[in-house]
C-alpha atoms as a PDB file:
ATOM      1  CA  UNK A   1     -26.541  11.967 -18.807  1.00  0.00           C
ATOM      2  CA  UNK A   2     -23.335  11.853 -16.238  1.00  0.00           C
ATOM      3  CA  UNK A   3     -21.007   9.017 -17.903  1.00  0.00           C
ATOM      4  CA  UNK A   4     -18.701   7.987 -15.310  1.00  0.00           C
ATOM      5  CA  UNK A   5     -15.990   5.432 -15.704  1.00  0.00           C
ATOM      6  CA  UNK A   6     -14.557   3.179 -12.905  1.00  0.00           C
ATOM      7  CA  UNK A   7     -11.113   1.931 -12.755  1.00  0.00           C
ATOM      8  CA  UNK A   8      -8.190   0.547 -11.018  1.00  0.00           C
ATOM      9  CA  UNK A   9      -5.457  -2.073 -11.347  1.00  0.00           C
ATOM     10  CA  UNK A  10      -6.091  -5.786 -10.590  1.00  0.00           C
ATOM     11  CA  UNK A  11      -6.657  -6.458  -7.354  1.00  0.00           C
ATOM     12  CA  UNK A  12      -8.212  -3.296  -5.964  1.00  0.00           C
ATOM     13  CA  UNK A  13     -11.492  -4.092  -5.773  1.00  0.00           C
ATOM     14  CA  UNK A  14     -13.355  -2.590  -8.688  1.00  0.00           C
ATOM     15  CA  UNK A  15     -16.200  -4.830  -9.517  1.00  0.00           C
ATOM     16  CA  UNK A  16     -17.050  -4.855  -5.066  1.00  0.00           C
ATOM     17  CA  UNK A  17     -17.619  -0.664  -5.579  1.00  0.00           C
ATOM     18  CA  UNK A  18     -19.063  -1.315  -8.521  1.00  0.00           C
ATOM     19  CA  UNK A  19     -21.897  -3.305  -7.018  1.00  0.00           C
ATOM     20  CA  UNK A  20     -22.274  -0.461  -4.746  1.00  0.00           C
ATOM     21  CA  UNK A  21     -23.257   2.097  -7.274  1.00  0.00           C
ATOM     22  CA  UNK A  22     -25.755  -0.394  -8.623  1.00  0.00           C
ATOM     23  CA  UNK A  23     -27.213  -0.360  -5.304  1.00  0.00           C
ATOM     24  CA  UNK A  24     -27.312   3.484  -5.370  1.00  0.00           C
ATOM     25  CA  UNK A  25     -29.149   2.906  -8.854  1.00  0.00           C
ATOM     26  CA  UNK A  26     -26.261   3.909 -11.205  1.00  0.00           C
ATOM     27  CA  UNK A  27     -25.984   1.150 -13.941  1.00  0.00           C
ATOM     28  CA  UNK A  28     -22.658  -0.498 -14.142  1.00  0.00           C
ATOM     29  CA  UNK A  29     -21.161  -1.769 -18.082  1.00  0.00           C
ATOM     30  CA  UNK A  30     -19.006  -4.438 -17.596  1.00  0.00           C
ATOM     31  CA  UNK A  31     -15.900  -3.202 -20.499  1.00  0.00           C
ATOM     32  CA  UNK A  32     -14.073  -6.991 -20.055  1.00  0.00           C
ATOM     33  CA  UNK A  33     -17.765  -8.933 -20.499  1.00  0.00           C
ATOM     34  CA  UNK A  34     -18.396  -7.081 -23.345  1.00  0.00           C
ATOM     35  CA  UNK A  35     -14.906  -7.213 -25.002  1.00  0.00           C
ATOM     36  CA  UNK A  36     -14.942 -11.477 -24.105  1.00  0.00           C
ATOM     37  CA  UNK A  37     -18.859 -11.219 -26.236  1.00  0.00           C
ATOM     38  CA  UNK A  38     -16.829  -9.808 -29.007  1.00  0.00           C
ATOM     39  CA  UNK A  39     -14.859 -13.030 -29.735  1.00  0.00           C
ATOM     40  CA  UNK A  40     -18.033 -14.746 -30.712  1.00  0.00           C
ATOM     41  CA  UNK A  41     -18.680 -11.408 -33.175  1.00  0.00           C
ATOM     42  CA  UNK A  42     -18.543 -12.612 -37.020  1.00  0.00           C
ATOM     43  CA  UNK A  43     -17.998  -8.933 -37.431  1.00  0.00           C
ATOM     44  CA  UNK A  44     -14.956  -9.036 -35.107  1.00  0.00           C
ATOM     45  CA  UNK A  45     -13.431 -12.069 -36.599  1.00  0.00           C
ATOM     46  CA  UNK A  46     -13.353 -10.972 -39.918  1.00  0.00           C
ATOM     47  CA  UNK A  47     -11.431  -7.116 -38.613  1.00  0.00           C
ATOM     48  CA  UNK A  48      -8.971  -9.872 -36.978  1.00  0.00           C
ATOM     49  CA  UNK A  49      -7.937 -11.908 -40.147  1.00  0.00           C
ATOM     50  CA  UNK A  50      -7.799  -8.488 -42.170  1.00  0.00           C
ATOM     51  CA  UNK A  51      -5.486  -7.539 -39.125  1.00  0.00           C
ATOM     52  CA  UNK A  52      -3.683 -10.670 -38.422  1.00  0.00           C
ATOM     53  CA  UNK A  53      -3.865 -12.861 -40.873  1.00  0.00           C
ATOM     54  CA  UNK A  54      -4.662 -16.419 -40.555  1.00  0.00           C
ATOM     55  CA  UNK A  55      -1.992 -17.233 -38.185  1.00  0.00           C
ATOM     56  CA  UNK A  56      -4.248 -17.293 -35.422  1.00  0.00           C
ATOM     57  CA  UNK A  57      -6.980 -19.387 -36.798  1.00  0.00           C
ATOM     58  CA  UNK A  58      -7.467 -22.637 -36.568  1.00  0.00           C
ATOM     59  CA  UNK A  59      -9.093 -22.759 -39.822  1.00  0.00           C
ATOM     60  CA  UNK A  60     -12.214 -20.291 -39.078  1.00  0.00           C
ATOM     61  CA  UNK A  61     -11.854 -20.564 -35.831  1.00  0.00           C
ATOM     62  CA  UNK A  62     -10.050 -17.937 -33.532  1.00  0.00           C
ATOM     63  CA  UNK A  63      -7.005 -19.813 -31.489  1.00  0.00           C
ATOM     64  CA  UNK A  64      -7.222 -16.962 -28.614  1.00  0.00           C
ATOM     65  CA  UNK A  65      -3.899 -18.237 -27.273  1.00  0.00           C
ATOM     66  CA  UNK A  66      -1.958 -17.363 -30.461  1.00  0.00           C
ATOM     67  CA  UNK A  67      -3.517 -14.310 -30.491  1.00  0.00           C
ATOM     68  CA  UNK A  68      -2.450 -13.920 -26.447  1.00  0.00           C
ATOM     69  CA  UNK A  69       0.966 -14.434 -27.340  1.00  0.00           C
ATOM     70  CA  UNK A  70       1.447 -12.575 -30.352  1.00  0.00           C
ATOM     71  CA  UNK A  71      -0.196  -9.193 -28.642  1.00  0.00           C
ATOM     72  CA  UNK A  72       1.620  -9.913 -25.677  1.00  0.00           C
ATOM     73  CA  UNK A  73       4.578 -10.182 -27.708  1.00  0.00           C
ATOM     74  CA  UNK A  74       4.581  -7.576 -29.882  1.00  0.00           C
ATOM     75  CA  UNK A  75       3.576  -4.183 -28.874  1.00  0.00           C
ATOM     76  CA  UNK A  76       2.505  -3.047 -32.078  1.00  0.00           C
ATOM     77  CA  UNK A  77      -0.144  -6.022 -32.774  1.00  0.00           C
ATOM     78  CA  UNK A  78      -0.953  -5.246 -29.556  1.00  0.00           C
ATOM     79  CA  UNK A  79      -1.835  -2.038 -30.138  1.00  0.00           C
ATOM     80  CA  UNK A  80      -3.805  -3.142 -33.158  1.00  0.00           C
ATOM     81  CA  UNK A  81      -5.975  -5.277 -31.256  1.00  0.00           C
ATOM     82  CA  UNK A  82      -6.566  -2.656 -29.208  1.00  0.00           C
ATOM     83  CA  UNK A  83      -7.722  -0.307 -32.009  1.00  0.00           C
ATOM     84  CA  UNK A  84     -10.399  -2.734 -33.126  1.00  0.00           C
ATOM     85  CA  UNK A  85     -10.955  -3.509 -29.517  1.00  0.00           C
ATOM     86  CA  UNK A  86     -11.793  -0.203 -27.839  1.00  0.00           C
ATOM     87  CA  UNK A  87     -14.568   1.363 -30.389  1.00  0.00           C
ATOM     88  CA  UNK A  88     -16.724  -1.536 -30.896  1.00  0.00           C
ATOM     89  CA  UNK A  89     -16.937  -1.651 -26.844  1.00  0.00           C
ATOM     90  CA  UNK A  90     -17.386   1.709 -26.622  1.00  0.00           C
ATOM     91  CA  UNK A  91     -19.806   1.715 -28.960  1.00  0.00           C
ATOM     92  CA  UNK A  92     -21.908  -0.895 -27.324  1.00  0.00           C
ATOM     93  CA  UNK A  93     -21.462   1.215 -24.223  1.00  0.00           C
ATOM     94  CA  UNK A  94     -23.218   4.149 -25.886  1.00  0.00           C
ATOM     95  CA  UNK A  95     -25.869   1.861 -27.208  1.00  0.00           C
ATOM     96  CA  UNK A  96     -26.533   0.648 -23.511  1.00  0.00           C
ATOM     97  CA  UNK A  97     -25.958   4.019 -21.766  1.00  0.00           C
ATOM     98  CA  UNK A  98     -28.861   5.351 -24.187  1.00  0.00           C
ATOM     99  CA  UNK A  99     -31.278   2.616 -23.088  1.00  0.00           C
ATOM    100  CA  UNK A 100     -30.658   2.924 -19.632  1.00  0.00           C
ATOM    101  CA  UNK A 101     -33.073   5.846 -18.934  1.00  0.00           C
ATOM    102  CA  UNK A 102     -30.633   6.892 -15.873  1.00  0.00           C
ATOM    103  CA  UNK A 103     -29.121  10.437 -15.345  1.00  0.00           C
ATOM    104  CA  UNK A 104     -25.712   8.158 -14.534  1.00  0.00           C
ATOM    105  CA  UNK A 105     -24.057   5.436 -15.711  1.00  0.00           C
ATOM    106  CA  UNK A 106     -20.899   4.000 -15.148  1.00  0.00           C
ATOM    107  CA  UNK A 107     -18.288   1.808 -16.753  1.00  0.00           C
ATOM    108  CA  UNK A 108     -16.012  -0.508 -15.063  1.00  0.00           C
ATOM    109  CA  UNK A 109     -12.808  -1.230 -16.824  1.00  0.00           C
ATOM    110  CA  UNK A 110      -8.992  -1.623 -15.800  1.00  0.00           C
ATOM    111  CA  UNK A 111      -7.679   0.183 -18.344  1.00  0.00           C
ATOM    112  CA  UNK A 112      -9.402   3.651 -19.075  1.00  0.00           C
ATOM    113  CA  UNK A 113      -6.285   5.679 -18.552  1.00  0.00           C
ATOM    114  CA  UNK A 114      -4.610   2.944 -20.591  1.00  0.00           C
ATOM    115  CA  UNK A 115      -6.445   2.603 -23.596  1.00  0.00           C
ATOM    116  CA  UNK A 116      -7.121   6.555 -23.354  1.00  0.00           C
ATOM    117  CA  UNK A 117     -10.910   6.615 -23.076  1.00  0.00           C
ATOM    118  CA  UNK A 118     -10.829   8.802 -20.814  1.00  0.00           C
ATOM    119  CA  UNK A 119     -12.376  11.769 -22.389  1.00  0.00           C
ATOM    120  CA  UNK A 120     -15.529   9.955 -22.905  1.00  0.00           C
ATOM    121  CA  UNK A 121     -16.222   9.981 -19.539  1.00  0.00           C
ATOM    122  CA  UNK A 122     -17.746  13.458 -17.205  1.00  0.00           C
ATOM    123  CA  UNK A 123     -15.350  11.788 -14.194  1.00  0.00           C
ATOM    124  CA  UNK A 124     -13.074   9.253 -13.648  1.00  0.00           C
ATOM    125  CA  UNK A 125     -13.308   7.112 -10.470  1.00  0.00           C
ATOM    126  CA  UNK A 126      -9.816   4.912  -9.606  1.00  0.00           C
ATOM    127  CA  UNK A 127     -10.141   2.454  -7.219  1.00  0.00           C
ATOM    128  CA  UNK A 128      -7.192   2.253  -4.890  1.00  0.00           C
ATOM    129  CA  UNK A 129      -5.668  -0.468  -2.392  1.00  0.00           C
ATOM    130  CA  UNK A 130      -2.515  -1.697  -1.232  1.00  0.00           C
ATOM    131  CA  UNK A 131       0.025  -3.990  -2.851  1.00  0.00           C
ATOM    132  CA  UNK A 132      -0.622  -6.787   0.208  1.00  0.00           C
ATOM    133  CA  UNK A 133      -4.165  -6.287  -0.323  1.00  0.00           C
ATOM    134  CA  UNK A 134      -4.170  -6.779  -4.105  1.00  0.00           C
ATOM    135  CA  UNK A 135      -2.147  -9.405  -3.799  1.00  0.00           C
ATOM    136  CA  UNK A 136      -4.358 -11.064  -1.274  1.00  0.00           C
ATOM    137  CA  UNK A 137      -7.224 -10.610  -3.112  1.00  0.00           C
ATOM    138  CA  UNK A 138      -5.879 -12.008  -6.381  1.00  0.00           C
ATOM    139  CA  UNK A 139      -4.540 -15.168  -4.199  1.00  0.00           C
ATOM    140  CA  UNK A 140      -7.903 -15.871  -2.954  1.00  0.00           C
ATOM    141  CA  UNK A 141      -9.838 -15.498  -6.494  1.00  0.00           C
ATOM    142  CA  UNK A 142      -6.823 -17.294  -8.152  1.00  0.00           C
ATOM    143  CA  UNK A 143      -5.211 -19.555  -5.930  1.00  0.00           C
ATOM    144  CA  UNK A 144      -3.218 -21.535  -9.263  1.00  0.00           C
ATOM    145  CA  UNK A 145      -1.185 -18.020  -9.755  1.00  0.00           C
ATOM    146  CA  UNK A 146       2.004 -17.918  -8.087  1.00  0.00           C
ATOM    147  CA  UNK A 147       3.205 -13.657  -6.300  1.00  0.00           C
ATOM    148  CA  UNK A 148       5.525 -13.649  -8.943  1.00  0.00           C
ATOM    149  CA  UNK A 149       3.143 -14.147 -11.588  1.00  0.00           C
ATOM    150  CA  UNK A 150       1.149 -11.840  -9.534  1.00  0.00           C
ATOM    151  CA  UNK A 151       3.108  -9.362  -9.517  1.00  0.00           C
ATOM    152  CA  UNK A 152       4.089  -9.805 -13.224  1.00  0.00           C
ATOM    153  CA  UNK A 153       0.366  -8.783 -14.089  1.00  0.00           C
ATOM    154  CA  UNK A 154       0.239  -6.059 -11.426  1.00  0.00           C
ATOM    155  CA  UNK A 155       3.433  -4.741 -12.983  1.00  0.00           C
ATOM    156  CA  UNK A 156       2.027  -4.904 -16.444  1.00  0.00           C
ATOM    157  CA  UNK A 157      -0.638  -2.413 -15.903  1.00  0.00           C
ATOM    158  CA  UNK A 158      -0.064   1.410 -15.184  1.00  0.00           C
ATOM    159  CA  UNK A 159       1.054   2.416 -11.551  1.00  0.00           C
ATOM    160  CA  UNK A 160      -1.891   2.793  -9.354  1.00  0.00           C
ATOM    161  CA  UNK A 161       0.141   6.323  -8.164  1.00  0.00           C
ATOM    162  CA  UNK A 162      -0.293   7.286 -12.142  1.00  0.00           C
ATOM    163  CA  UNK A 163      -3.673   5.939 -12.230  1.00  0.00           C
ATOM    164  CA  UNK A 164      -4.736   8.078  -8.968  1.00  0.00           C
ATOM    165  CA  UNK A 165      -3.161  11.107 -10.229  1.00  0.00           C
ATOM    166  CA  UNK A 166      -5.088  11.007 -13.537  1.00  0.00           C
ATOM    167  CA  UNK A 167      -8.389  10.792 -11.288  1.00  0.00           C
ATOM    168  CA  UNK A 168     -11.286  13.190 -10.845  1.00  0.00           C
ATOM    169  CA  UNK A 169     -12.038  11.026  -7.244  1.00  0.00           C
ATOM    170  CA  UNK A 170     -10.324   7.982  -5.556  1.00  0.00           C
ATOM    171  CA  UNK A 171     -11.875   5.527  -3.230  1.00  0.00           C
ATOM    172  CA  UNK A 172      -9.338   3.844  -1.119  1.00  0.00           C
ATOM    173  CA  UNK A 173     -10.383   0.226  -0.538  1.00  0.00           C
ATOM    174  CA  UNK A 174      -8.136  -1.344   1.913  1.00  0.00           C
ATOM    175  CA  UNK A 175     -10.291  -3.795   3.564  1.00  0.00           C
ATOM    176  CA  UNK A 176     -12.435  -6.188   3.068  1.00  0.00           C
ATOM    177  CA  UNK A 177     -16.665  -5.165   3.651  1.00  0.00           C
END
């Protein structure tokens, strides 16, 4: 089975091309649905008070916006989020993968390169656009965010130059289908 990943910074149009390889019958894994599933985990929970402690409960339940801030704070809780994080969703992308029956799958994340998962993956599809375009496109799905906060997030992820370099294939997706 070809495992193919699909990424690309905010913005650029990754979950539009990712509806078009469902229509060409390769099954799409959605990484962010399945990390978001993971905060309702009992499993999960308990990894995060062994990690963190139980500053960011409110008694047994998670307060995801002192968690926010403290990963977004500090890069090395970050990074331990991250290392609870990425195998549980890659293991529930093997489970899935396996019960697809398909010669191809694909996963669609932002941050493959990022989280260095790429080497579970046959090929590596980044999904390009301009920064006007992104920043259109994030404007019209979140019309409460301001450019600068905008461009805070786009600036918080790799380049899109890095991003395309690390690439087996790009798709350029300028405008708007």
């Amino acid at each position: 089975m070809e495992k193919i990943a699909l990424t690309g910074g905010i913005g650029t149009g990754k979950t539009f091309i990712s509806k078009q390889f469902i229509q060409q019958g390769i099954p799409v894994f959605y990484a962010d649905d399945e990390a978001k599933k993971l905060y309702d985990s009992p499993q999960f929970l308990t990894l995060l008070r062994k990690s963190f402690g139980d500053a960011i409960f409110d008694g047994e339940v998670l307060n995801t916006k002192k968690l926010s801030s403290l990963v977004f704070n500090d890069g090395n809780a970050l990074k331990k989020l991250e290392a609870i994080i990425h195998p549980l969703v890659m293991d529930a992308f093997e489970a899935w993968a396996r019960a697809q029956g398909s010669d191809k799958v694909m996963m669609e994340s932002a941050i493959i390169f990022e989280a260095h998962l790429a080497h579970y993956f046959d090929k590596v599809i980044v999904v390009n656009a301009s920064l006007p375009v992104r920043i259109r496109r994030i404007k019209q799905r979140n019309p409460e965010m301001s450019e600068t906060e905008i461009l805070a997030r786009i600036n918080a992820q790799m380049s899109q130059e890095e991003k395309c370099r690390l690439a087996d294939e790009v798709i350029e997706h300028d405008i708007d289908l």
